[in-house]
Protein backbone atom coordinates (compact mmCIF):
# COMPACT_ATOMS: atom_id res chain seq x y z
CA UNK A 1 -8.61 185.72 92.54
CA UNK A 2 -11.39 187.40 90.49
CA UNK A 3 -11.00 190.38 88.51
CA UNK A 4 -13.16 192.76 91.09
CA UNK A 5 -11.22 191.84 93.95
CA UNK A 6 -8.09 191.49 92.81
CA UNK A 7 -8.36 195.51 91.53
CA UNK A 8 -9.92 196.40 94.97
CA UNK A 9 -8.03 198.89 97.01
CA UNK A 10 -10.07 201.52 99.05
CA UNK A 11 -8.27 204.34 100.37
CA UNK A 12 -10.47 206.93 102.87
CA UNK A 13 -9.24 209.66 105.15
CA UNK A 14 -6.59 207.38 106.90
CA UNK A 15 -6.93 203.50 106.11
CA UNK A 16 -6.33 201.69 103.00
CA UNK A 17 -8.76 198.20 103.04
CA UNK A 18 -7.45 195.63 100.00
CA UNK A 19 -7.44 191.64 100.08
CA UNK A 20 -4.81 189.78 102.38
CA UNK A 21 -1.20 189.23 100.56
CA UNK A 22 0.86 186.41 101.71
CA UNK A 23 3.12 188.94 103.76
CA UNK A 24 0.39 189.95 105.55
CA UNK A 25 0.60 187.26 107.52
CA UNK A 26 2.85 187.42 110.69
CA UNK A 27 1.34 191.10 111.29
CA UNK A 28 -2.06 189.48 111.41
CA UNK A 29 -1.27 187.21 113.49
CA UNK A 30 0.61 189.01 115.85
CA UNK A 31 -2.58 191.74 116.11
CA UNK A 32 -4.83 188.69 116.68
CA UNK A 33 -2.20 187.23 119.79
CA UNK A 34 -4.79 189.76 122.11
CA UNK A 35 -7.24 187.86 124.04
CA UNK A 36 -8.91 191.24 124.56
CA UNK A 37 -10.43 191.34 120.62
CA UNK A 38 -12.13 188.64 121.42
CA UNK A 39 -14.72 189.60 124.60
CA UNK A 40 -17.59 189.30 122.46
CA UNK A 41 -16.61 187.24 119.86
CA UNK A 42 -17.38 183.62 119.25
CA UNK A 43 -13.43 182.77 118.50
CA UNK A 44 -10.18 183.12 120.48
CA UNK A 45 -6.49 183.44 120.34
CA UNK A 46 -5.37 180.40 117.84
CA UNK A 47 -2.34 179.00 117.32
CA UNK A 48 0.45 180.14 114.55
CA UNK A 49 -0.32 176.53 113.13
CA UNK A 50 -4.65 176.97 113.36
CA UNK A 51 -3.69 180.76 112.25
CA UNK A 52 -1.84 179.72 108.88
CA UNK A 53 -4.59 177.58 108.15
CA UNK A 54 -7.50 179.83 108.58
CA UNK A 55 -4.66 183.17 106.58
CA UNK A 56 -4.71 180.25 103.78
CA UNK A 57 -8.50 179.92 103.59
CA UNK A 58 -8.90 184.09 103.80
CA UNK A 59 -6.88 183.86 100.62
CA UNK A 60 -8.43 181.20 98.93
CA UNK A 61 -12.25 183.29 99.08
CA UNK A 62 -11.10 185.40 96.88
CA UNK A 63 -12.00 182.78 94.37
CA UNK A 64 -15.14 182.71 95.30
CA UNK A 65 -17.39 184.71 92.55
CA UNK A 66 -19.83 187.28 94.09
CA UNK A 67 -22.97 185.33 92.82
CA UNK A 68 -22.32 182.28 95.30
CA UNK A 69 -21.86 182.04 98.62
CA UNK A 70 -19.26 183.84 99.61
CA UNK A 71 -17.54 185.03 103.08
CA UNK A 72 -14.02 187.54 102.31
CA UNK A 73 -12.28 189.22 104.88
CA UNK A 74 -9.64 192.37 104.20
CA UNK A 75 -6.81 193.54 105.32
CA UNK A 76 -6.55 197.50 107.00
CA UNK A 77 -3.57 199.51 107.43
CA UNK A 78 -3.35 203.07 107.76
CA UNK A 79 -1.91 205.50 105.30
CA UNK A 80 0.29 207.48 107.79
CA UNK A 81 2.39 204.44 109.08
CA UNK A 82 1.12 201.31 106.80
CA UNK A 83 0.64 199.50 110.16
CA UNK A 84 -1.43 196.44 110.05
CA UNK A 85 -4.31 197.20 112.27
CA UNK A 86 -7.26 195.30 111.65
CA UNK A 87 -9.38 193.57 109.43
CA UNK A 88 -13.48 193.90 107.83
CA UNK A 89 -15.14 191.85 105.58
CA UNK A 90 -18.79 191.30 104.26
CA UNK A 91 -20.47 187.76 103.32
CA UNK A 92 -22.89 185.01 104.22
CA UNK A 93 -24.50 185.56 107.56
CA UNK A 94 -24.30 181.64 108.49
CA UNK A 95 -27.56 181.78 110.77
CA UNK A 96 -29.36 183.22 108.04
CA UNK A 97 -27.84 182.50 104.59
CA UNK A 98 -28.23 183.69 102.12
CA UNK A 99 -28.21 186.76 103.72
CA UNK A 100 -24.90 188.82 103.78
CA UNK A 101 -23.18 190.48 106.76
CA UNK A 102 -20.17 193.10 107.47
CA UNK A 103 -18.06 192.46 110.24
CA UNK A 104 -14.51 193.95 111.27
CA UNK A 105 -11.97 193.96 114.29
CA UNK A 106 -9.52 196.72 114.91
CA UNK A 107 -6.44 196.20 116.87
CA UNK A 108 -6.52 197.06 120.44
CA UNK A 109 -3.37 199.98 120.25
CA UNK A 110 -6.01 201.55 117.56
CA UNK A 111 -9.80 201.76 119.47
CA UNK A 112 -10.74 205.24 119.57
CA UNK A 113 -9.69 206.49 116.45
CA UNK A 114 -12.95 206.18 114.46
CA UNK A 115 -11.04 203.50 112.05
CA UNK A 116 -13.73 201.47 112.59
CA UNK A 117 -16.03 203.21 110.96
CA UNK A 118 -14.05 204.54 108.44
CA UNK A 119 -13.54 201.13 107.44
CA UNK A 120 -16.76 199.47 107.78
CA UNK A 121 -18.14 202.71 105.66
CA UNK A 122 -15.58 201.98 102.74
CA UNK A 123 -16.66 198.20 102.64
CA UNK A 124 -20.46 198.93 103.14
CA UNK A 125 -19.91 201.20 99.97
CA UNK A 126 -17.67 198.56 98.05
CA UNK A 127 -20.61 195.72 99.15
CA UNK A 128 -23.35 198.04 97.68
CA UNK A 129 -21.49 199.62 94.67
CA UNK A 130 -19.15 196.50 93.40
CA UNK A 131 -20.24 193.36 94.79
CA UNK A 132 -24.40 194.39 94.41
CA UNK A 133 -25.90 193.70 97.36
CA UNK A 134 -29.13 195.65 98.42
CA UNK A 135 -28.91 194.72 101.76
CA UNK A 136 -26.40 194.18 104.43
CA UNK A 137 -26.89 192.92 108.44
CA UNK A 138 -24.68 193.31 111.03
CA UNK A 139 -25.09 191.58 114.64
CA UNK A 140 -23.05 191.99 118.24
CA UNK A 141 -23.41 191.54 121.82
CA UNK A 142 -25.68 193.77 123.66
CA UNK A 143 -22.43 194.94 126.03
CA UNK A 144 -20.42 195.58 122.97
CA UNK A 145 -21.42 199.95 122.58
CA UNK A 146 -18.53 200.30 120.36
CA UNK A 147 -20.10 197.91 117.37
CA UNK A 148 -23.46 199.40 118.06
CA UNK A 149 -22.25 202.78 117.39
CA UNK A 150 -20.98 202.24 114.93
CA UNK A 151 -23.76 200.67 113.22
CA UNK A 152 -25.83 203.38 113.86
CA UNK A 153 -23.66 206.18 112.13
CA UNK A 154 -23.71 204.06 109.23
CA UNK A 155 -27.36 203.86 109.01
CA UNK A 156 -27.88 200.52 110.26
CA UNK A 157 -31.43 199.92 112.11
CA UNK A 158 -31.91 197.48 114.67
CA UNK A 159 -34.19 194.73 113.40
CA UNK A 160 -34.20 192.26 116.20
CA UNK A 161 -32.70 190.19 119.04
CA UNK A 162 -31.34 186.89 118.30
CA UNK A 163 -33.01 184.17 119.99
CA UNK A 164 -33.87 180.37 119.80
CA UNK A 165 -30.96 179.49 117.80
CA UNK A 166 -29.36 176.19 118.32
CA UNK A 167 -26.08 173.76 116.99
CA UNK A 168 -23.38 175.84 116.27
CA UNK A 169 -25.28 179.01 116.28
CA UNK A 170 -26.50 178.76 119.76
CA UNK A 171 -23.50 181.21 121.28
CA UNK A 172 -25.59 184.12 118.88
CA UNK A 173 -28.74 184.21 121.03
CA UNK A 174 -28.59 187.58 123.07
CA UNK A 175 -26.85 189.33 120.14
CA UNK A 176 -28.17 192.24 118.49
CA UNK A 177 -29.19 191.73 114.57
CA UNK A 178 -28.96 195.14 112.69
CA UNK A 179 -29.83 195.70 109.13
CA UNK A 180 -29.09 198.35 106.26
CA UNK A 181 -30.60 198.45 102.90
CA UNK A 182 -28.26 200.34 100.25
CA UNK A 183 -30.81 203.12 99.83
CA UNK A 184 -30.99 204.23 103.82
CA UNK A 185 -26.98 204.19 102.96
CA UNK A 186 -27.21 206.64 100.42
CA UNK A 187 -29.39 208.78 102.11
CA UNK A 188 -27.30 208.44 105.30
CA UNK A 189 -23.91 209.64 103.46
CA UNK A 190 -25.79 212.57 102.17
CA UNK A 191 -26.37 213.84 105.50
């Protein structure tokens, strides 16, 4: 794992966000068992068997060096209970690479708690501040309010609907492309 992400921890209000540890993995899996997480995602419920193999290749990005292509995903637990509840992570925006994205799912016993945002706010910080991007996008579905909320508190600006996209992109068409540049994020937490 490289140095910068084998120090990172972030700790806000009520989360901690660091990278996956190899007992990590039977509470992610469990959380991800809910067919419900997925209703506007392009993935489902996998096996334990497809599930170790993608928990394997979440660990192996960390070797990935921020100055290549890069896609890492985190693991979120809160502070009070150090329950597993979710996960966020930032990198390559496949459709459009070399652009970056942040993306994150929170367990279905914890919607309506503001964790999401609490979490994608720590990692939008941690992708400006530590990694050095300038830029971030984010996409959803059009149905899903929750992710557009959130997007908006953190300063995120709709840029544009997804559309003509074929091959293994076509299931993004109809989604929602947002975008955040690090300064409208600074100005945005100084509200």
């Amino acid at each position: 794992m490289q140095s910068e992400l084998s120090m990172m921890r972030l700790e806000t209000e009520h989360l901690i966000i660091r990278p996956y540890i190899e007992s990590d993995l039977m509470e992610s899996f469990e959380l991800m068992q809910n067919p419900e997480l997925f209703t506007y995602m392009r993935m489902g419920v996998l096996s334990f068997e497809e599930y170790k193999g993608l928990f394997k290749w979440l660990i192996d990005s960390y070797n990935t060096p921020f100055n290549m292509p890069f896609k890492y995903s985190f693991a979120i637990r809160t502070k009070a209970t150090d329950a597993f509840i979710g996960w966020c992570g930032v990198g390559v925006l496949d459709l459009s690479a070399p652009d970056k994205e942040l993306y994150y799912l929170i367990g279905r016993d914890y919607w309506g708690n503001g964790y999401a945002t609490e979490a994608a706010s720590a990692l939008t910080a941690y992708a400006f501040d530590v990694i050095g991007l300038d830029k971030l996008f984010a996409k959803a579905n059009s149905q899903n309010t929750a992710s557009i909320g959130v997007f908006r508190k953190l300063g995120f600006v709709f840029e544009r609907e997804l559309m003509g996209l074929t091959g293994d992109y076509e299931e993004c068409n109809g989604e929602l492309l947002h975008v955040l540049t690090k300064e409208r994020f600074r100005k945005q937490a100084e509200i």
